[in-house]
PDB file of N, CA and C in Angstrom:
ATOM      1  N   UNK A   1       0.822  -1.202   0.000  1.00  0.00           N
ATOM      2  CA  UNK A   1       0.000   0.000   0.000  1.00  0.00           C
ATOM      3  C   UNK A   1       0.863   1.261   0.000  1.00  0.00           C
ATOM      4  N   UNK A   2       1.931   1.166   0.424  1.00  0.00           N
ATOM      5  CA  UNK A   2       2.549   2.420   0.639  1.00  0.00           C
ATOM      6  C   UNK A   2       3.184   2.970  -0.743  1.00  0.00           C
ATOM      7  N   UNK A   3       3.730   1.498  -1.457  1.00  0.00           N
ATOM      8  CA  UNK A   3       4.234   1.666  -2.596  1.00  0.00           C
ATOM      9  C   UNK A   3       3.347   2.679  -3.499  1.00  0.00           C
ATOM     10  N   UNK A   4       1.994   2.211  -3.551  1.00  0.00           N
ATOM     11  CA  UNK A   4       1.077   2.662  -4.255  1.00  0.00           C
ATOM     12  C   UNK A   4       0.948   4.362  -3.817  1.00  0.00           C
ATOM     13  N   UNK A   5       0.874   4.657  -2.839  1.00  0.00           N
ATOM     14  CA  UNK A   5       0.997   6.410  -2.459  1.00  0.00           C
ATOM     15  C   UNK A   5       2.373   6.764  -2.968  1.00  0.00           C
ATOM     16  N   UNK A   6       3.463   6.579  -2.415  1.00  0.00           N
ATOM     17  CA  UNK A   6       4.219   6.564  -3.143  1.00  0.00           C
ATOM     18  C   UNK A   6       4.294   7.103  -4.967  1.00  0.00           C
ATOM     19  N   UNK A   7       3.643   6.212  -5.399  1.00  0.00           N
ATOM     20  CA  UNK A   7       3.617   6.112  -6.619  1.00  0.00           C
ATOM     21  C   UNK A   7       2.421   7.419  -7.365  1.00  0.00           C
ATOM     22  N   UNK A   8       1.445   7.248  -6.529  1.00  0.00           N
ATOM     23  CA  UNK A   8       0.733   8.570  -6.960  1.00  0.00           C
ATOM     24  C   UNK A   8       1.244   9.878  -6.337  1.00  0.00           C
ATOM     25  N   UNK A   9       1.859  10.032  -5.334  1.00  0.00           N
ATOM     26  CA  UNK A   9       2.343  11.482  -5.185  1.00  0.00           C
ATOM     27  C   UNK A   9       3.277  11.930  -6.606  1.00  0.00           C
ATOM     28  N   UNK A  10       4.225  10.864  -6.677  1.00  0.00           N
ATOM     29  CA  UNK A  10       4.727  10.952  -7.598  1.00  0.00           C
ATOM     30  C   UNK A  10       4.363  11.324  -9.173  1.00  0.00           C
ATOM     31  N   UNK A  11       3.254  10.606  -9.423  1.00  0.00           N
ATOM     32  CA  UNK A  11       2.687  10.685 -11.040  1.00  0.00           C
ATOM     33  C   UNK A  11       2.218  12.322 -10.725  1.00  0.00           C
ATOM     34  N   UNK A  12       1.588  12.571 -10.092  1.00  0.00           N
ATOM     35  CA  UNK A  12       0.952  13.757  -9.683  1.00  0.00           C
ATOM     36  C   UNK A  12       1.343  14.542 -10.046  1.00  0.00           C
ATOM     37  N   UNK A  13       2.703  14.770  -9.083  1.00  0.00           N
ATOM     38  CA  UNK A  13       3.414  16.155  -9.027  1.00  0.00           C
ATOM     39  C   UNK A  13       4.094  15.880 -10.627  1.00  0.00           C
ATOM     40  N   UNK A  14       5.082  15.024 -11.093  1.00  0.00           N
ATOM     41  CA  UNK A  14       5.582  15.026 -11.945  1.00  0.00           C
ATOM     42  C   UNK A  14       4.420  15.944 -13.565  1.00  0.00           C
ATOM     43  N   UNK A  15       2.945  15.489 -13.420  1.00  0.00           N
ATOM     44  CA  UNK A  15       1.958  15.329 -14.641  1.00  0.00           C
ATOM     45  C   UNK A  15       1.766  17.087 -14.357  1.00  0.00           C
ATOM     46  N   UNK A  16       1.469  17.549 -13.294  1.00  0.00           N
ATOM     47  CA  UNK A  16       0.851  18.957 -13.179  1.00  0.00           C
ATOM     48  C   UNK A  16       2.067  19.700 -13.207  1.00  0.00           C
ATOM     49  N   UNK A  17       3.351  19.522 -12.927  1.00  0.00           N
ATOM     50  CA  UNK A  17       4.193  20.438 -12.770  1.00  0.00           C
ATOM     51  C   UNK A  17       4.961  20.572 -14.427  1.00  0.00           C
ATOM     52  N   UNK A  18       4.480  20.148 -15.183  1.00  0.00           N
ATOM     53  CA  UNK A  18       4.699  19.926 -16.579  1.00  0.00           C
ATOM     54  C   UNK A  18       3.730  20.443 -17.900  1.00  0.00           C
ATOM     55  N   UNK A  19       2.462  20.359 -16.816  1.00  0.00           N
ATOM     56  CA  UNK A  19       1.455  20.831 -17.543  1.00  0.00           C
ATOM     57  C   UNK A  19       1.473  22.620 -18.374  1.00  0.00           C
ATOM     58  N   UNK A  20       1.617  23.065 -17.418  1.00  0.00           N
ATOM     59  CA  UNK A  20       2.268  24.705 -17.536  1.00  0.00           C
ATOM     60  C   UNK A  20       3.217  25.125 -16.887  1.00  0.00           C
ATOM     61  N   UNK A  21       3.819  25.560 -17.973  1.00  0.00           N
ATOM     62  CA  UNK A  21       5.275  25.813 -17.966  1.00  0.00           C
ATOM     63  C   UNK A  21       5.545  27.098 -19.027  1.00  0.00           C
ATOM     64  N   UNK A  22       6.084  27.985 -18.107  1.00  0.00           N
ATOM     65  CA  UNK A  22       6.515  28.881 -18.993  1.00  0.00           C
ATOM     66  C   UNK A  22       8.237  29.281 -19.148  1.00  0.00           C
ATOM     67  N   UNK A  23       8.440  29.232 -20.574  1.00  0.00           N
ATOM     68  CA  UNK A  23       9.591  29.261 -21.210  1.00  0.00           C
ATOM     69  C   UNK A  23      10.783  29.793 -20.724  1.00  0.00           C
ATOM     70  N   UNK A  24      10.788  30.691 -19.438  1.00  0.00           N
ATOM     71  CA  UNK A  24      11.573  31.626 -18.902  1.00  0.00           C
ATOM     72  C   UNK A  24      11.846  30.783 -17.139  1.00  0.00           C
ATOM     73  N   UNK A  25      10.408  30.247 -17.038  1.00  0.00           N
ATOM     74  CA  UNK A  25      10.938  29.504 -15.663  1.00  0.00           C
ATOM     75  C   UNK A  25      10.461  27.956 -15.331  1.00  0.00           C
ATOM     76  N   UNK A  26      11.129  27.109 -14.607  1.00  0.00           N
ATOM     77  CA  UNK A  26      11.400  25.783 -15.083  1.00  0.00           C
ATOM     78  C   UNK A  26      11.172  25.192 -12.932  1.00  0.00           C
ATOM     79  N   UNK A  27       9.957  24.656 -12.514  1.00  0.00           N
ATOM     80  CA  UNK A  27      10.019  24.081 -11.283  1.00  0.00           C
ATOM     81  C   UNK A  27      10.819  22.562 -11.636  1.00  0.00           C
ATOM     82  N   UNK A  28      11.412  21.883 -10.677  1.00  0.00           N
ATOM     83  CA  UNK A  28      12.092  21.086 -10.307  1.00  0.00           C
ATOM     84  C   UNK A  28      11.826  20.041  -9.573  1.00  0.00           C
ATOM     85  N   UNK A  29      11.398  18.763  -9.525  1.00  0.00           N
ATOM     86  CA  UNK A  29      11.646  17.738  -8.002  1.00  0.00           C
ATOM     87  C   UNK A  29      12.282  17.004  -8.553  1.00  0.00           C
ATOM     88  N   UNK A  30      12.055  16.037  -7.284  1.00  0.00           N
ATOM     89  CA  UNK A  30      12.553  14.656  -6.946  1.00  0.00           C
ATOM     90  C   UNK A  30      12.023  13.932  -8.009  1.00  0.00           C
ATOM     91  N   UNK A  31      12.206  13.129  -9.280  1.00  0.00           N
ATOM     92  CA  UNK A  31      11.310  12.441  -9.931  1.00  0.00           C
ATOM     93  C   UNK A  31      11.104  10.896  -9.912  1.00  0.00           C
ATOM     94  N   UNK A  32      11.588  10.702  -8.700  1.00  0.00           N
ATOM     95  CA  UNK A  32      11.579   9.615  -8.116  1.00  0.00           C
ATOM     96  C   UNK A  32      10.197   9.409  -6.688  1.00  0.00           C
ATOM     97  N   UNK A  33       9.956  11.155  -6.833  1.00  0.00           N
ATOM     98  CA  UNK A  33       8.536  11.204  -5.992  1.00  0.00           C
ATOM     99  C   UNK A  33       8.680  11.135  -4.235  1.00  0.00           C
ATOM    100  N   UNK A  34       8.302  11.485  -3.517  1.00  0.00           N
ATOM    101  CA  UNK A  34       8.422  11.445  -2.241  1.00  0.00           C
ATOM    102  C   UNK A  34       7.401  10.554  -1.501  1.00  0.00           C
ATOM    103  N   UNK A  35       8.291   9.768   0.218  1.00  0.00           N
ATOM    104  CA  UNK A  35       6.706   9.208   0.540  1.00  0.00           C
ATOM    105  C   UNK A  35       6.254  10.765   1.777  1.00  0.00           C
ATOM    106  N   UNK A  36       5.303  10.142   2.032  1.00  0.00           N
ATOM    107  CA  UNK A  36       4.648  11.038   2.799  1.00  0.00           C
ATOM    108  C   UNK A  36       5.086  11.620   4.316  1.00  0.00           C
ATOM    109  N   UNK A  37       6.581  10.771   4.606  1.00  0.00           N
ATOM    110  CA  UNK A  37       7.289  11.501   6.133  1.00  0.00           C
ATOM    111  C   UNK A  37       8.603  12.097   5.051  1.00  0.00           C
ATOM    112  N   UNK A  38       8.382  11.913   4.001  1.00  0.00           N
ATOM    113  CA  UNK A  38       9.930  12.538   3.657  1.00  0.00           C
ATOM    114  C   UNK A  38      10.330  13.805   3.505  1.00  0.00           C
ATOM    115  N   UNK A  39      11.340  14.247   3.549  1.00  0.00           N
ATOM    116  CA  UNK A  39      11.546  16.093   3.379  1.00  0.00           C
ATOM    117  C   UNK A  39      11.428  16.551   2.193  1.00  0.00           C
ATOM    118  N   UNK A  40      10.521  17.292   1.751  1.00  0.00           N
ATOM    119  CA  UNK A  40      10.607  17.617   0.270  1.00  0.00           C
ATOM    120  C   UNK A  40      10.531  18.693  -0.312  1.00  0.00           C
ATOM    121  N   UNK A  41      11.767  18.978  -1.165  1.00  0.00           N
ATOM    122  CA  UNK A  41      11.719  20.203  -1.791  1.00  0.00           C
ATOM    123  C   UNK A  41      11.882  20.699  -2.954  1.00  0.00           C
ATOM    124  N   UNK A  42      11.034  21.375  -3.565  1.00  0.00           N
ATOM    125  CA  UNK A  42      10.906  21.493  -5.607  1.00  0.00           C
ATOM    126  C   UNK A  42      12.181  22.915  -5.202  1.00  0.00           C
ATOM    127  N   UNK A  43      12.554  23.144  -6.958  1.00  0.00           N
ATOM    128  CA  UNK A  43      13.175  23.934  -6.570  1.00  0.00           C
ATOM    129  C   UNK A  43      12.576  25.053  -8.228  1.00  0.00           C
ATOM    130  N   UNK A  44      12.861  26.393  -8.102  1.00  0.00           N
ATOM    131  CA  UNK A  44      12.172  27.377  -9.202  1.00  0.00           C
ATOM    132  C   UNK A  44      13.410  27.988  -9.932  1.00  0.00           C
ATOM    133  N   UNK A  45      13.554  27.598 -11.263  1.00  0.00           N
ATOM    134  CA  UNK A  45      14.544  28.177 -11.637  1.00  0.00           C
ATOM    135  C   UNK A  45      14.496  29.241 -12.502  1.00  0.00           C
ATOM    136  N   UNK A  46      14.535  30.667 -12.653  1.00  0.00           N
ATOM    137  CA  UNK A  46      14.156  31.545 -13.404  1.00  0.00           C
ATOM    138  C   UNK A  46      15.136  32.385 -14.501  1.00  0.00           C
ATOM    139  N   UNK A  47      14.705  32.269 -15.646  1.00  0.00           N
ATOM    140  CA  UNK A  47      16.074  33.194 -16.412  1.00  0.00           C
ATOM    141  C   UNK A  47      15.807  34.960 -16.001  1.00  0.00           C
ATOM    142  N   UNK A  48      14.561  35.297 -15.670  1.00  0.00           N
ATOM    143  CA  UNK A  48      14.519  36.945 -15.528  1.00  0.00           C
ATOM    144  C   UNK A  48      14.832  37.014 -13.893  1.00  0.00           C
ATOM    145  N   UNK A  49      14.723  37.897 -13.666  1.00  0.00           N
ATOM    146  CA  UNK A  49      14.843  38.378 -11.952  1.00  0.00           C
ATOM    147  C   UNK A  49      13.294  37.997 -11.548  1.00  0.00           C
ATOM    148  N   UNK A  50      13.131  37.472 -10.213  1.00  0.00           N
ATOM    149  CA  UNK A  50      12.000  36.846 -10.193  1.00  0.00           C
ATOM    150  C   UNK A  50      12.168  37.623  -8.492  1.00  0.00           C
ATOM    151  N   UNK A  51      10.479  37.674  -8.431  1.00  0.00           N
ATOM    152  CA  UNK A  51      10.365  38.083  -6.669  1.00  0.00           C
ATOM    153  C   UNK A  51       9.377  37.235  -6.275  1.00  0.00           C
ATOM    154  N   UNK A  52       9.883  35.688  -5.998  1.00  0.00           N
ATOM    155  CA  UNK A  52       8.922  35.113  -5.845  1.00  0.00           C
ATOM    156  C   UNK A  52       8.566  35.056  -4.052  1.00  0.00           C
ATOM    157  N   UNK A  53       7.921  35.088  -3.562  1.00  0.00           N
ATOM    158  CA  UNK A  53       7.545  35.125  -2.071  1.00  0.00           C
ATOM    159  C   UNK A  53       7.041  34.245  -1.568  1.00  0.00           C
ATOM    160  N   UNK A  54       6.251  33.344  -2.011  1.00  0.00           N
ATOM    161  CA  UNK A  54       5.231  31.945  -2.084  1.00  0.00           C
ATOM    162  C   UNK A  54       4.901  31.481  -2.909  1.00  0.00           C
ATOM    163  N   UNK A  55       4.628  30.022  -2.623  1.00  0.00           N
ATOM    164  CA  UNK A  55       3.734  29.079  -3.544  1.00  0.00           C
ATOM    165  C   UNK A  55       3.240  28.248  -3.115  1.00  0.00           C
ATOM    166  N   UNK A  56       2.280  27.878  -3.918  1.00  0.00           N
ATOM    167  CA  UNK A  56       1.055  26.832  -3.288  1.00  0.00           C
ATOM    168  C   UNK A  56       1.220  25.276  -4.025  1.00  0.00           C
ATOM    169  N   UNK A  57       0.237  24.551  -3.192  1.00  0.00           N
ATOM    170  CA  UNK A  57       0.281  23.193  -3.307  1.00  0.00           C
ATOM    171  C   UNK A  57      -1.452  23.187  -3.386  1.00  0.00           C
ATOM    172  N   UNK A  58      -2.068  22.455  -4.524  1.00  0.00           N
ATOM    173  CA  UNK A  58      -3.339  22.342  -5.041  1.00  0.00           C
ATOM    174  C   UNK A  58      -3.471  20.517  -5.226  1.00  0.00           C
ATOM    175  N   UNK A  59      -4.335  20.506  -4.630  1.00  0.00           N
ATOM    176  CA  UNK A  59      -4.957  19.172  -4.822  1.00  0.00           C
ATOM    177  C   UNK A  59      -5.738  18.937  -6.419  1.00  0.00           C
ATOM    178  N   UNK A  60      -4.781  17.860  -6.830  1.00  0.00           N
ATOM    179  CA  UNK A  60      -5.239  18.102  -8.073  1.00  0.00           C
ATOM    180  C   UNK A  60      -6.979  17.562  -8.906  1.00  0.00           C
ATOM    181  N   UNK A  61      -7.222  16.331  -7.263  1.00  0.00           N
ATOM    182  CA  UNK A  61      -8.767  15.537  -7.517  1.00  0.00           C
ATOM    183  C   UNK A  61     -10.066  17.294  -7.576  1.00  0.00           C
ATOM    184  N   UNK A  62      -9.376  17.914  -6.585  1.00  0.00           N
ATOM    185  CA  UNK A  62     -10.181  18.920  -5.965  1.00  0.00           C
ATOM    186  C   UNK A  62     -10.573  20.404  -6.687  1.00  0.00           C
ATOM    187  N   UNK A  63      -9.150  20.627  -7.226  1.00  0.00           N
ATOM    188  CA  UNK A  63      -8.672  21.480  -7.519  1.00  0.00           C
ATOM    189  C   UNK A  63      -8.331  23.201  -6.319  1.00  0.00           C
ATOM    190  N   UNK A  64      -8.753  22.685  -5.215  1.00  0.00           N
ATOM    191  CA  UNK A  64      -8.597  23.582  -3.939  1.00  0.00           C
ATOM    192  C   UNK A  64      -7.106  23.486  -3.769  1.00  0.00           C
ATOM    193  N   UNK A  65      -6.997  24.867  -2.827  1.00  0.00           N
ATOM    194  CA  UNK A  65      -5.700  24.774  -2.392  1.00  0.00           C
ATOM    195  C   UNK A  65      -4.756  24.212  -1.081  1.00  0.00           C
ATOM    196  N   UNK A  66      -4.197  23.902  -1.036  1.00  0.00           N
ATOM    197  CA  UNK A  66      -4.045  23.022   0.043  1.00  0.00           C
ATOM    198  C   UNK A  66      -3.301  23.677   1.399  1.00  0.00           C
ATOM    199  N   UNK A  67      -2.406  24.423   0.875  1.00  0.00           N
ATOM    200  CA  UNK A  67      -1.246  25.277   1.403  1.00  0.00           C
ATOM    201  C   UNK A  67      -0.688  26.001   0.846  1.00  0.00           C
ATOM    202  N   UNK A  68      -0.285  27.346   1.391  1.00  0.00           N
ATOM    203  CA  UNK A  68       0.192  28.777   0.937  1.00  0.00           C
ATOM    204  C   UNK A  68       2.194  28.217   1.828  1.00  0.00           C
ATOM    205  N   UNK A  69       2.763  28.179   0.994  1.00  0.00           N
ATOM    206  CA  UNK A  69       3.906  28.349   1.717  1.00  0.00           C
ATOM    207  C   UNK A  69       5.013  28.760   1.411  1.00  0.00           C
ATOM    208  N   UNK A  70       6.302  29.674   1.950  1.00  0.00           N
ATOM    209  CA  UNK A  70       6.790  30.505   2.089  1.00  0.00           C
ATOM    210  C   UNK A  70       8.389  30.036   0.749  1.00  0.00           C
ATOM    211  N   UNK A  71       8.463  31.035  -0.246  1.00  0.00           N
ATOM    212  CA  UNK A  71       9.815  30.787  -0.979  1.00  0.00           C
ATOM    213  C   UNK A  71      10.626  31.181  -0.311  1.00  0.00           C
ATOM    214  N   UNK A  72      11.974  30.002  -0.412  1.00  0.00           N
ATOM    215  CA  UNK A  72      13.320  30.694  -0.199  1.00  0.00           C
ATOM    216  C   UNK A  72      14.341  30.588  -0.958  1.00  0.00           C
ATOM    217  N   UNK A  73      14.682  32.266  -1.107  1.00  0.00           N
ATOM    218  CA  UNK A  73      15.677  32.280  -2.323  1.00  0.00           C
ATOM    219  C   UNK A  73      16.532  31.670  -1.656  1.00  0.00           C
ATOM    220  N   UNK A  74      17.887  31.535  -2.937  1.00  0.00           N
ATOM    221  CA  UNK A  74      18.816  30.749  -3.198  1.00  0.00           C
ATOM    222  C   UNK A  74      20.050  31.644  -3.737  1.00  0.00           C
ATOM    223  N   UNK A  75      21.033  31.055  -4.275  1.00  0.00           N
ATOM    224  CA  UNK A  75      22.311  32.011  -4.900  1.00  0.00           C
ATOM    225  C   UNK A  75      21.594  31.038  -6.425  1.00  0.00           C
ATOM    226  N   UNK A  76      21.592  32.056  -7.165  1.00  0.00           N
ATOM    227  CA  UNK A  76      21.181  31.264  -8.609  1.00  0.00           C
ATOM    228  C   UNK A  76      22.441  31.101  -9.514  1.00  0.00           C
ATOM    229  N   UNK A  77      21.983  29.733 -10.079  1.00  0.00           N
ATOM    230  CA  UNK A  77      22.558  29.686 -10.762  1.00  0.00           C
ATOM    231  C   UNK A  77      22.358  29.768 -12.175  1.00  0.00           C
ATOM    232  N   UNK A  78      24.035  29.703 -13.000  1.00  0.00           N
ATOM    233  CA  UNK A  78      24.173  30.417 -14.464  1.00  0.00           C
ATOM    234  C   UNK A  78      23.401  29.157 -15.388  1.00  0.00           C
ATOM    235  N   UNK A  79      22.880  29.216 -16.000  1.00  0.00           N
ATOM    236  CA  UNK A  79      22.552  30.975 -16.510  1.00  0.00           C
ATOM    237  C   UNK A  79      20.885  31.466 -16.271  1.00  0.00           C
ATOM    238  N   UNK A  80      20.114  31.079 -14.303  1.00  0.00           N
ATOM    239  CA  UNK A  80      19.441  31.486 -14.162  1.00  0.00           C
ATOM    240  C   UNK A  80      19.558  32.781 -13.512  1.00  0.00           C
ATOM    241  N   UNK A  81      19.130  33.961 -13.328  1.00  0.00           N
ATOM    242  CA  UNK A  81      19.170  35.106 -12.358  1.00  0.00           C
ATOM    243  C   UNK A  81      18.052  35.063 -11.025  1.00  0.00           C
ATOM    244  N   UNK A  82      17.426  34.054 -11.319  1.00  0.00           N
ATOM    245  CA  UNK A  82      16.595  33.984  -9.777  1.00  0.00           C
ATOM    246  C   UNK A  82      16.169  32.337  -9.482  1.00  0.00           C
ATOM    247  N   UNK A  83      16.773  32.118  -8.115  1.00  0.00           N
ATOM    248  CA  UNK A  83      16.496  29.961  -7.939  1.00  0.00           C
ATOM    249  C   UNK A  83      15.528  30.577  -5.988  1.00  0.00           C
ATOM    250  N   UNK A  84      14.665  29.792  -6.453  1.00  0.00           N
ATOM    251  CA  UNK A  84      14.341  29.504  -5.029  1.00  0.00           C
ATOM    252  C   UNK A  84      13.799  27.861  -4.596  1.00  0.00           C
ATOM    253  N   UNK A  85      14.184  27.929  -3.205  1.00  0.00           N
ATOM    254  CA  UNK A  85      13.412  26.485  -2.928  1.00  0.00           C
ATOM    255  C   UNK A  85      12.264  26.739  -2.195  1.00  0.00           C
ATOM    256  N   UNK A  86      11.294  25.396  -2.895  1.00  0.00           N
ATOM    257  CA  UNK A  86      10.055  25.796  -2.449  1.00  0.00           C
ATOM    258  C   UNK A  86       9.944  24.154  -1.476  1.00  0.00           C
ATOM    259  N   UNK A  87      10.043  24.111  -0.020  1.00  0.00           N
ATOM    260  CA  UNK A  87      10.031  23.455   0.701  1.00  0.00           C
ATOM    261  C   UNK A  87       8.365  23.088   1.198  1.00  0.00           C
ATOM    262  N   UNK A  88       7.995  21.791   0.825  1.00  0.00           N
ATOM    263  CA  UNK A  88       6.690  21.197   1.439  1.00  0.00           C
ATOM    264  C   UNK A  88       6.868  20.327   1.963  1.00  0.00           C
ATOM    265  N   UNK A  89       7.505  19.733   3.037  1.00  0.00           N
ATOM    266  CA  UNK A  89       7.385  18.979   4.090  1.00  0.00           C
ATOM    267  C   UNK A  89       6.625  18.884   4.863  1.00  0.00           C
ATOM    268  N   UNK A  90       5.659  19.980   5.005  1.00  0.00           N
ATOM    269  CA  UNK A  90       4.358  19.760   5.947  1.00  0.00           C
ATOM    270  C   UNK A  90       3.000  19.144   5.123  1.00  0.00           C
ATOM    271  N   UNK A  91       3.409  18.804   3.765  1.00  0.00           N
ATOM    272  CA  UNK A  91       2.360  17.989   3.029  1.00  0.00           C
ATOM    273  C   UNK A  91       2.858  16.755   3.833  1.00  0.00           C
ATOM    274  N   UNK A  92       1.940  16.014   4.086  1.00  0.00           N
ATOM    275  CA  UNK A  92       2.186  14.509   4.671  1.00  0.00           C
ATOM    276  C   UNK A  92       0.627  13.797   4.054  1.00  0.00           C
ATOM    277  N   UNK A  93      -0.141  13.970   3.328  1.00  0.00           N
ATOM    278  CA  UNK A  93      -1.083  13.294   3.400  1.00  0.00           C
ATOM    279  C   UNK A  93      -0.985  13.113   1.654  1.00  0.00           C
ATOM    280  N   UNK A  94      -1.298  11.575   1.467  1.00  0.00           N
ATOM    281  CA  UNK A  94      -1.251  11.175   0.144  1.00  0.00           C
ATOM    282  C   UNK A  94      -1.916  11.615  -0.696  1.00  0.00           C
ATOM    283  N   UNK A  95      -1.841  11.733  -1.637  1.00  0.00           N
ATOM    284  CA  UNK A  95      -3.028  12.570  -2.599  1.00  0.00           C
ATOM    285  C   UNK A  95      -1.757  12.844  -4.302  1.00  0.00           C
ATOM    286  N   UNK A  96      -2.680  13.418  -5.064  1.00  0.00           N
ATOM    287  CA  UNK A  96      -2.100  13.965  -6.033  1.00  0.00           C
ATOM    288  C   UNK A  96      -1.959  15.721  -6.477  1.00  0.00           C
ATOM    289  N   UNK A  97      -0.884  16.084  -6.706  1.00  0.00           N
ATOM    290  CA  UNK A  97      -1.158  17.923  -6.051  1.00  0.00           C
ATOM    291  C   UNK A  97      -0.010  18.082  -7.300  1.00  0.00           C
ATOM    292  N   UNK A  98      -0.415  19.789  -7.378  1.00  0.00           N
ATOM    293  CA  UNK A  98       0.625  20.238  -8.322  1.00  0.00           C
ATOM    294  C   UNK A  98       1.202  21.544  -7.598  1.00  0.00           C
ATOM    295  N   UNK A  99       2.228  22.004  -8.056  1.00  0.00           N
ATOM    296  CA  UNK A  99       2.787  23.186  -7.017  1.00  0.00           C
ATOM    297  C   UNK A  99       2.716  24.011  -8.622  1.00  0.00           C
ATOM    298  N   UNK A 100       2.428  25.588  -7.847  1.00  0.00           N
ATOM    299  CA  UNK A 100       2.148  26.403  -8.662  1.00  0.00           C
ATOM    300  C   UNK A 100       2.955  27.927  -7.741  1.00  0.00           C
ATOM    301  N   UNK A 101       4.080  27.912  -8.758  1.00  0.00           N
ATOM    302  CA  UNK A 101       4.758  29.152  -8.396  1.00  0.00           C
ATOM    303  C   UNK A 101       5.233  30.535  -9.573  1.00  0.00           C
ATOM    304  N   UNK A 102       5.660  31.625  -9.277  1.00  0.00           N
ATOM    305  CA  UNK A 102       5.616  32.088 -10.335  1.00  0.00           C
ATOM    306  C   UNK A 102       4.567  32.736 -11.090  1.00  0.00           C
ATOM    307  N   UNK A 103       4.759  32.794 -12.528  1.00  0.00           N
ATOM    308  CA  UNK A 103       4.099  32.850 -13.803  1.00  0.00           C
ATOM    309  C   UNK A 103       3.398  31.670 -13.809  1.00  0.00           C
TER     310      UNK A 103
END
């Protein structure tokens, strides 16, 4: 059973975080997917100067939002001018969700 959560956090995040995408900035995970006690963090990579402050986590059955939570920049790298990590470790409950930061 666990395998199986596992496996849908994973399809999840991987399917929505792909869905829209814009050309200038590029989110990041694990694509190996997280289980539900693990530490997890996408990361935002931007070619313009970006002021990103937050991003959310959306349930994707629901389409509600799940959690508002806090960006932290990074030293970016070349040849992005703005990286932040977007840390959700307080998601713990299985489901399928997309993170939406940015543009």
């Amino acid at each position: 059973m666990k395998k199986k959560s596992h496996l849908i956090i994973l399809i999840g995040m991987l399917s929505f975080i792909t869905c829209k995408s814009e050309t200038n900035e590029w989110i990041r995970i694990n694509q190996l997917g997280y289980r539900n006690e693990d530490i997890k963090v996408a990361v935002i990579l931007c070619r313009e100067k970006s002021d990103i402050r937050s991003f959310k986590i959306i349930d994707a059955k629901t389409g509600k939002e799940v959690m508002t939570i806090d960006a932290m920049p990074t030293v970016p790298l070349d040849p992005f001018l703005s990286c932040y990590k977007l840390p959700f470790t307080k998601l713990k409950k299985t489901g399928v969700y997309r993170i939406v930061a940015g543009k």
